[in-house]
Protein backbone atom coordinates (compact mmCIF):
# COMPACT_ATOMS: atom_id res chain seq x y z
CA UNK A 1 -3.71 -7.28 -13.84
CA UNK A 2 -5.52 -5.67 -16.57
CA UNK A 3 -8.95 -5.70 -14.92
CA UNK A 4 -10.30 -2.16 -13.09
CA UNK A 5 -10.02 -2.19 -9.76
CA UNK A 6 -10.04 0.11 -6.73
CA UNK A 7 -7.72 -2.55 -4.60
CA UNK A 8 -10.04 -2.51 -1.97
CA UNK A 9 -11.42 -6.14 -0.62
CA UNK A 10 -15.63 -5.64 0.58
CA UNK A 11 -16.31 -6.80 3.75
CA UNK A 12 -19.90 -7.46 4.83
CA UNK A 13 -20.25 -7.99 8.78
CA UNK A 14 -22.89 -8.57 11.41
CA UNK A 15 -20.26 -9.24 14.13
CA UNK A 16 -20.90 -12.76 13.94
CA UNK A 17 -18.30 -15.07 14.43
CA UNK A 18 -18.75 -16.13 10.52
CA UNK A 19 -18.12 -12.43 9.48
CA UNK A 20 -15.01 -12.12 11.56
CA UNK A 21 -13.48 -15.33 10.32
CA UNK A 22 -13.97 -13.99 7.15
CA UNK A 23 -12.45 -10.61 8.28
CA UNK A 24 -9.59 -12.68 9.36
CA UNK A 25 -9.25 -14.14 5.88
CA UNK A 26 -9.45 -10.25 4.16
CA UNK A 27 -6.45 -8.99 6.66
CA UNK A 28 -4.31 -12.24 4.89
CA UNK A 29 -5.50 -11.35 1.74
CA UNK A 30 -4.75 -7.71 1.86
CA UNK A 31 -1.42 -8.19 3.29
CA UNK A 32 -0.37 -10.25 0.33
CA UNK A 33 -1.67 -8.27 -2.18
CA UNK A 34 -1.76 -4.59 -0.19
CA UNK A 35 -5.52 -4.07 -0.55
CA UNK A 36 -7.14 -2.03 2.08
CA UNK A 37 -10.29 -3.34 3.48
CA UNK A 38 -14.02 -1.80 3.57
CA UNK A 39 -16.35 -3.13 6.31
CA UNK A 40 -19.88 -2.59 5.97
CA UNK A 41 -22.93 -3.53 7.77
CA UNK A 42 -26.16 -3.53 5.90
CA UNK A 43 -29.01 -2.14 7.96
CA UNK A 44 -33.18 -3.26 6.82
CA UNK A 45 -34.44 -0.19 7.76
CA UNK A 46 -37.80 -1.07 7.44
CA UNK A 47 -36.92 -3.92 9.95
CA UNK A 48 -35.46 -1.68 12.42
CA UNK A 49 -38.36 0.83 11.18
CA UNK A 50 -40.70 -2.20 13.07
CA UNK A 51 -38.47 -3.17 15.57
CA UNK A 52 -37.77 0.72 17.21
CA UNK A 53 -40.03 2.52 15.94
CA UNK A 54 -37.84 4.48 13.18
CA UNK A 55 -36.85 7.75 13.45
CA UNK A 56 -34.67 8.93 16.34
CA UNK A 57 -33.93 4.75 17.12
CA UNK A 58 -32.85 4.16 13.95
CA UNK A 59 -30.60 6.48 13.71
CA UNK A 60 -29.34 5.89 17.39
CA UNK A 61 -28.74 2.16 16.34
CA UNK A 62 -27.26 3.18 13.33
CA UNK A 63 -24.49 5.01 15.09
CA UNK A 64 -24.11 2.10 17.34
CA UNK A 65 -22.97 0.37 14.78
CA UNK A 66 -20.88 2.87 13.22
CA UNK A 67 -18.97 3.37 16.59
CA UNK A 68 -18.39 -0.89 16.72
CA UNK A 69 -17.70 -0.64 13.12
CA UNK A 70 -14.69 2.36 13.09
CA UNK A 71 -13.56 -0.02 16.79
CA UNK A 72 -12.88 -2.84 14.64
CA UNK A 73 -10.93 -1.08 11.47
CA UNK A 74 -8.52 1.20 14.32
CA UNK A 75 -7.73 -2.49 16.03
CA UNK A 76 -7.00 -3.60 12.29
CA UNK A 77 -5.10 -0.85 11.41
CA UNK A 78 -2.95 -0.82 14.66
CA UNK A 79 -2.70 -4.51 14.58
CA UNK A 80 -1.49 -5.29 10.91
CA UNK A 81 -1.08 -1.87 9.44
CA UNK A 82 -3.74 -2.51 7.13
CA UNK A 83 -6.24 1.02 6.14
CA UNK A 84 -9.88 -0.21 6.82
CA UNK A 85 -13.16 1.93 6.26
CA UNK A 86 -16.11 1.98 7.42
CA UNK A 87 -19.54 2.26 6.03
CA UNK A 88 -23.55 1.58 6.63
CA UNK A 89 -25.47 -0.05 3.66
CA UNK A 90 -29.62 -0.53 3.64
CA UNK A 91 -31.78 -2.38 1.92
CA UNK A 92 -31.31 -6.80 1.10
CA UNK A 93 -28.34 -7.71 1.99
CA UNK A 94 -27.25 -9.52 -0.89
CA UNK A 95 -28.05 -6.85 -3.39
CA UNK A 96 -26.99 -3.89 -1.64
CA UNK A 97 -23.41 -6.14 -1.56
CA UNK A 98 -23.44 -6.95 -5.00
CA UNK A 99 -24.30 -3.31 -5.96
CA UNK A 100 -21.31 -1.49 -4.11
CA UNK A 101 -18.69 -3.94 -5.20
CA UNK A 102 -19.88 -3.50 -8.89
CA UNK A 103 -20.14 0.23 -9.15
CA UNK A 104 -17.16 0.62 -7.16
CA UNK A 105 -14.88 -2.07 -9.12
CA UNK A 106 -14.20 -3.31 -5.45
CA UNK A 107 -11.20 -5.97 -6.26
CA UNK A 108 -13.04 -8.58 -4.53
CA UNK A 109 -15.98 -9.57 -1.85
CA UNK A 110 -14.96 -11.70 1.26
CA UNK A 111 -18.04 -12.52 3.28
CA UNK A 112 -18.92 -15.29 5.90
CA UNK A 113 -21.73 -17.53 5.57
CA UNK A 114 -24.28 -19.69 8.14
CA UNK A 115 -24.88 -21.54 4.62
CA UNK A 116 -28.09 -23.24 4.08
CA UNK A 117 -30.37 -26.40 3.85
CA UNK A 118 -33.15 -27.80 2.95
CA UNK A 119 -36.13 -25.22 1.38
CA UNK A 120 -33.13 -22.44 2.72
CA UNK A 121 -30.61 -23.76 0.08
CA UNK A 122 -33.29 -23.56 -2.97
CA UNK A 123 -34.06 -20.08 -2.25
CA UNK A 124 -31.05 -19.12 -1.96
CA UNK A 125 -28.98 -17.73 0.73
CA UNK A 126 -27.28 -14.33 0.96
CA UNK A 127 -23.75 -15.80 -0.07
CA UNK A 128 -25.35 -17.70 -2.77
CA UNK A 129 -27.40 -15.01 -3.73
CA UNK A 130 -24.38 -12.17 -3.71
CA UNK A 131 -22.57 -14.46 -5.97
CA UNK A 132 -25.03 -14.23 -8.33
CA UNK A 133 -25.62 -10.73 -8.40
CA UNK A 134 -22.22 -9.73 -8.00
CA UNK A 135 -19.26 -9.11 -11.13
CA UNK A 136 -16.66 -9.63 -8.82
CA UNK A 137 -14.54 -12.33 -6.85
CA UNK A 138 -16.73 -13.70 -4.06
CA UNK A 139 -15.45 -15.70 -1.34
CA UNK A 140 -17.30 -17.68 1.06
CA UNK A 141 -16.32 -18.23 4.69
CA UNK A 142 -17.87 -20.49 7.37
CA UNK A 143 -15.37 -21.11 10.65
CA UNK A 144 -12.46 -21.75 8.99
CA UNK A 145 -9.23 -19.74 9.83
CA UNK A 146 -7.12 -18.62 6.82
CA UNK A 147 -3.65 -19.48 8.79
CA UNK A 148 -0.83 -19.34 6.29
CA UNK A 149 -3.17 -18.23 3.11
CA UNK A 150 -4.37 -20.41 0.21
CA UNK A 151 -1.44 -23.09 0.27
CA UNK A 152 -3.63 -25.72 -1.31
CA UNK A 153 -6.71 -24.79 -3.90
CA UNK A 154 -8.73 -27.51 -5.36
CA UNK A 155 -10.05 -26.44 -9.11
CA UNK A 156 -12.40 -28.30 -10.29
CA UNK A 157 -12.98 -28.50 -14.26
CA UNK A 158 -15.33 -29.81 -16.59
CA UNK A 159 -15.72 -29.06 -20.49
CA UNK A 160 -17.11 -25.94 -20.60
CA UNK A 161 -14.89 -23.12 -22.06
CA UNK A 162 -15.97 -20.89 -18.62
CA UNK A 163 -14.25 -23.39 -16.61
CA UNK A 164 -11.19 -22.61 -18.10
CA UNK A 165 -11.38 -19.09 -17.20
CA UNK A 166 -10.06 -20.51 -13.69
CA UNK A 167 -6.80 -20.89 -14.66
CA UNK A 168 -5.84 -17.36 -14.78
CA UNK A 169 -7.04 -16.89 -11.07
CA UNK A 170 -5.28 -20.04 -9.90
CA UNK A 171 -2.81 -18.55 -11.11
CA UNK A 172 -3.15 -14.74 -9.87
CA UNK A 173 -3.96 -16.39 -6.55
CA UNK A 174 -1.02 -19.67 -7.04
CA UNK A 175 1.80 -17.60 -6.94
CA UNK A 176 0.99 -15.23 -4.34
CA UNK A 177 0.45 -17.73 -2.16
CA UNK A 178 2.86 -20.29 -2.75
CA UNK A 179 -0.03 -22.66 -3.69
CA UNK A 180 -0.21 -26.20 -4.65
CA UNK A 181 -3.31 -26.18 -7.24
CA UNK A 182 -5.54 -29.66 -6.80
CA UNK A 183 -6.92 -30.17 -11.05
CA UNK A 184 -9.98 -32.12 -9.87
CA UNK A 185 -11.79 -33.42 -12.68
CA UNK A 186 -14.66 -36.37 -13.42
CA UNK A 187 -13.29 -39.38 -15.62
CA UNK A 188 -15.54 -40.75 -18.05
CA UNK A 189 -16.08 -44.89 -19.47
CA UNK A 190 -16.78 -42.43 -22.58
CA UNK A 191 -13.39 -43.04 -24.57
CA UNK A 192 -14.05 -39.61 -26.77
CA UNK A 193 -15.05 -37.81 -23.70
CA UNK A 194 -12.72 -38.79 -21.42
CA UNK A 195 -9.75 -37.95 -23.83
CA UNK A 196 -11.80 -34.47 -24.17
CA UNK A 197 -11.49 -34.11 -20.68
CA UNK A 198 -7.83 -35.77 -20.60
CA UNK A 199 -6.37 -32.72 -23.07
CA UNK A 200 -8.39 -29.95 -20.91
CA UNK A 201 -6.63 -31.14 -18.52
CA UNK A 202 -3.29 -30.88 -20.14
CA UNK A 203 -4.04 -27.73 -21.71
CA UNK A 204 -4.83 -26.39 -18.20
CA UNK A 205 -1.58 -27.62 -16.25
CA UNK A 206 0.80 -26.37 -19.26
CA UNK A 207 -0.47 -23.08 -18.67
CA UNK A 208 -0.06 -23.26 -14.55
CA UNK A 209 3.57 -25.30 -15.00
CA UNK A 210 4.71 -22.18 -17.57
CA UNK A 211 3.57 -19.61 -15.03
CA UNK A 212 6.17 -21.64 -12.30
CA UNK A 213 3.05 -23.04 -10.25
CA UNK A 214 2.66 -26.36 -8.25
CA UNK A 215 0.15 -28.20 -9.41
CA UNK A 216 -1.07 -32.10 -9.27
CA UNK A 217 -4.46 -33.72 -10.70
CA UNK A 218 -7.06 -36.30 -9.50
CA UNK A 219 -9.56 -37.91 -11.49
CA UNK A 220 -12.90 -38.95 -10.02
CA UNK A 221 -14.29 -42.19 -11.34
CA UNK A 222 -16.97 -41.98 -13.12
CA UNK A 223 -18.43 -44.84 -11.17
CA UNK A 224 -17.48 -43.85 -7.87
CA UNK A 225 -19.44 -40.14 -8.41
CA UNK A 226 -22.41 -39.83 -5.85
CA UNK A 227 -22.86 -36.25 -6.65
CA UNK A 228 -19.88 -33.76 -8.50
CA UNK A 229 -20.52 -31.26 -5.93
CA UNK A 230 -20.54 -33.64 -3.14
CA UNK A 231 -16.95 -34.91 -4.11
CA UNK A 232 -15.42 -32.36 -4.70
CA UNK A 233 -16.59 -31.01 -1.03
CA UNK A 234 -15.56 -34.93 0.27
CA UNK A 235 -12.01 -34.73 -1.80
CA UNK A 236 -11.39 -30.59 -0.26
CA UNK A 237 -12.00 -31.95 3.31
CA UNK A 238 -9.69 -35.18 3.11
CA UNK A 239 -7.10 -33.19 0.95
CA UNK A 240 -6.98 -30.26 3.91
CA UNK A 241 -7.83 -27.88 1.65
CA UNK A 242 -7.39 -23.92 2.20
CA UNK A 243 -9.93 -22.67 -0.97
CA UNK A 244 -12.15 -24.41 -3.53
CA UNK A 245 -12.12 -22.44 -6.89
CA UNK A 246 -15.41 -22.59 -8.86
CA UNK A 247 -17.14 -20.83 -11.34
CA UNK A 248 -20.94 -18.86 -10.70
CA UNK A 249 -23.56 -21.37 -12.19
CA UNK A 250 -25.19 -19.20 -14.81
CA UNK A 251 -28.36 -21.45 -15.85
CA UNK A 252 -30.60 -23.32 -13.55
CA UNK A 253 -32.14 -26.82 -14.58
CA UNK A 254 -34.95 -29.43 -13.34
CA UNK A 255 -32.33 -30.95 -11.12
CA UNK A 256 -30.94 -27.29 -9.85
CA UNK A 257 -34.03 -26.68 -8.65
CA UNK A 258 -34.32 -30.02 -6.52
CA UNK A 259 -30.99 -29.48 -5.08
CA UNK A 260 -29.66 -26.16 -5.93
CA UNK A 261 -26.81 -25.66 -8.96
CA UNK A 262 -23.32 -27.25 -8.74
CA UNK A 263 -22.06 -23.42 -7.09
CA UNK A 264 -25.01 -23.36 -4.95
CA UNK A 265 -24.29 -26.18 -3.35
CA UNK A 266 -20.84 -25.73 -2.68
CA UNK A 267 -21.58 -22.57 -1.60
CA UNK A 268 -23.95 -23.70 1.00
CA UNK A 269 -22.92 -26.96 2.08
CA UNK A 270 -18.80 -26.79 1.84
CA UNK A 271 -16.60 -26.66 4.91
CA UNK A 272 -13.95 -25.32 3.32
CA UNK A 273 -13.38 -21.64 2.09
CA UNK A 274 -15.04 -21.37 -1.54
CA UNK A 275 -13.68 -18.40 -4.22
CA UNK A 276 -16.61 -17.60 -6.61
CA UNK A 277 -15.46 -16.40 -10.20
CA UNK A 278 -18.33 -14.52 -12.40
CA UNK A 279 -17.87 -15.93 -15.76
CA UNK A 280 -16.85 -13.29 -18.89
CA UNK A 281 -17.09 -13.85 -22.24
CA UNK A 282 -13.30 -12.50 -22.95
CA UNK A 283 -12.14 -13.80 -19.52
CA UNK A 284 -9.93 -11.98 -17.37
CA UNK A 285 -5.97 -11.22 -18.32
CA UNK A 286 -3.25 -10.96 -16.28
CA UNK A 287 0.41 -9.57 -16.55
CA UNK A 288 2.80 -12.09 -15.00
């Protein structure tokens, strides 16, 4: 892989049961790929500031947290053999994430998230927000153990050239794992779009049968579609899906704003484990 890296997987935590089911999915993924893992919990310090007065509290809570933090990466280590550090971040959470993984070249983000609804899921929630902000690989966790890894990955595509840029991480992450990539895509009663569509498709599985990985595609009826989002969420929870791979939504419309974009809402709303990719204009390249 061509792309600069320091092969170390961010970790945000707040010792939630969200944050360490998506600890548990960083150990898998660093095993696979031999990343080592950096945990950090991002401390408001003008929330504490409030809270404890500042000062000699802060800093007293601060190593609190350091101690439970450097607890956690010795178990790791021990247990799995994996090198974890540790490390205290301040400021909002979502861009104090986004800003070490990008001046760092961190080789990925793996966070856990409550989600979010209603007025929550327009404004944005820290996942949706660090995926955003950040150049990197994001994935989103909610309670959903990562067991034997990625096995099956549902891709959506659509027209847009970005889409595309999918392929090469199906790929990166399709053989590691074993996977069986899901090429969901939206049918169309258009005859030129839908053989549009029909030959991205094509294009798309060449490329992931050449590079020796399993692969099978469903189309979505026009007619049937309630919502793209929505079905692809429906189709990852009746498939048993292990990751949904999705492009950042770079441009917000009238309808965005009702609902929150296509990523947004995946982001937010999905059961399953979602892998954010930051869209380039060259793409990322690969050695296989």
């Amino acid at each position: 892989m061509q792309r600069k890296t320091n092969n170390n997987i961010l970790v945000p935590t707040d010792f939630s049961d969200v944050a360490s089911s998506a600890l548990g999915h960083a150990i898998k993924v660093a095993q696979v790929y031999n990343n080592e893992i950096t945990l950090v919990n991002i401390v408001d310090e003008g929330l504490f500031g409030g809270i404890f007065g500042g000062g000699n509290q802060t800093e007293l809570v601060k190593e609190a947290v350091q101690n439970r933090l450097e607890n956690i990466a010795t178990e790791i280590k021990s247990k799995h053999g994996i090198n974890v550090h540790t490390r205290i971040g301040s400021g909002r959470i979502y861009k104090t994430i986004s800003q070490i993984a990008n001046d760092e070249n961190f080789d990925s983000i793996i966070m856990g998230s409550h989600g979010a609804n209603g007025i929550e899921q327009v404004i944005g929630s820290n996942a949706s927000r660090t995926i955003q902000s950040a150049e990197v690989p994001v994935v989103v966790v909610k309670n959903h153990s990562v067991g034997e890894g990625y096995k099956k990955i549902i891709m959506p595509m659509d027209l847009s050239i970005e889409s595309r840029q999918k392929t090469d991480w199906a790929i990166h992450v399709g053989k590691k794992f074993n996977s069986e990539i899901h090429v969901v895509y939206q049918g169309s009663s258009d005859e030129f779009t839908q053989n549009r569509i029909k030959a991205n498709v094509k294009s798309v599985e060449s490329k992931l049968s050449q590079n020796g990985v399993n692969f099978k595609d469903v189309e979505i009826e026009d007619k049937l579609l309630e919502n793209y989002a929505t079905e692809i969420m429906r189709y990852a929870e009746k498939a048993n899906a292990d990751l949904i791979l999705i492009m950042t939504d770079m441009e917000v419309g009238i309808t965005d704003m009702l609902r929150g974009t296509y990523t947004q809402q995946i982001v937010n709303r999905s059961n399953t484990p979602v892998m954010c990719i930051h869209p380039k204009e060259t793409g990322f390249t690969y050695e296989y």
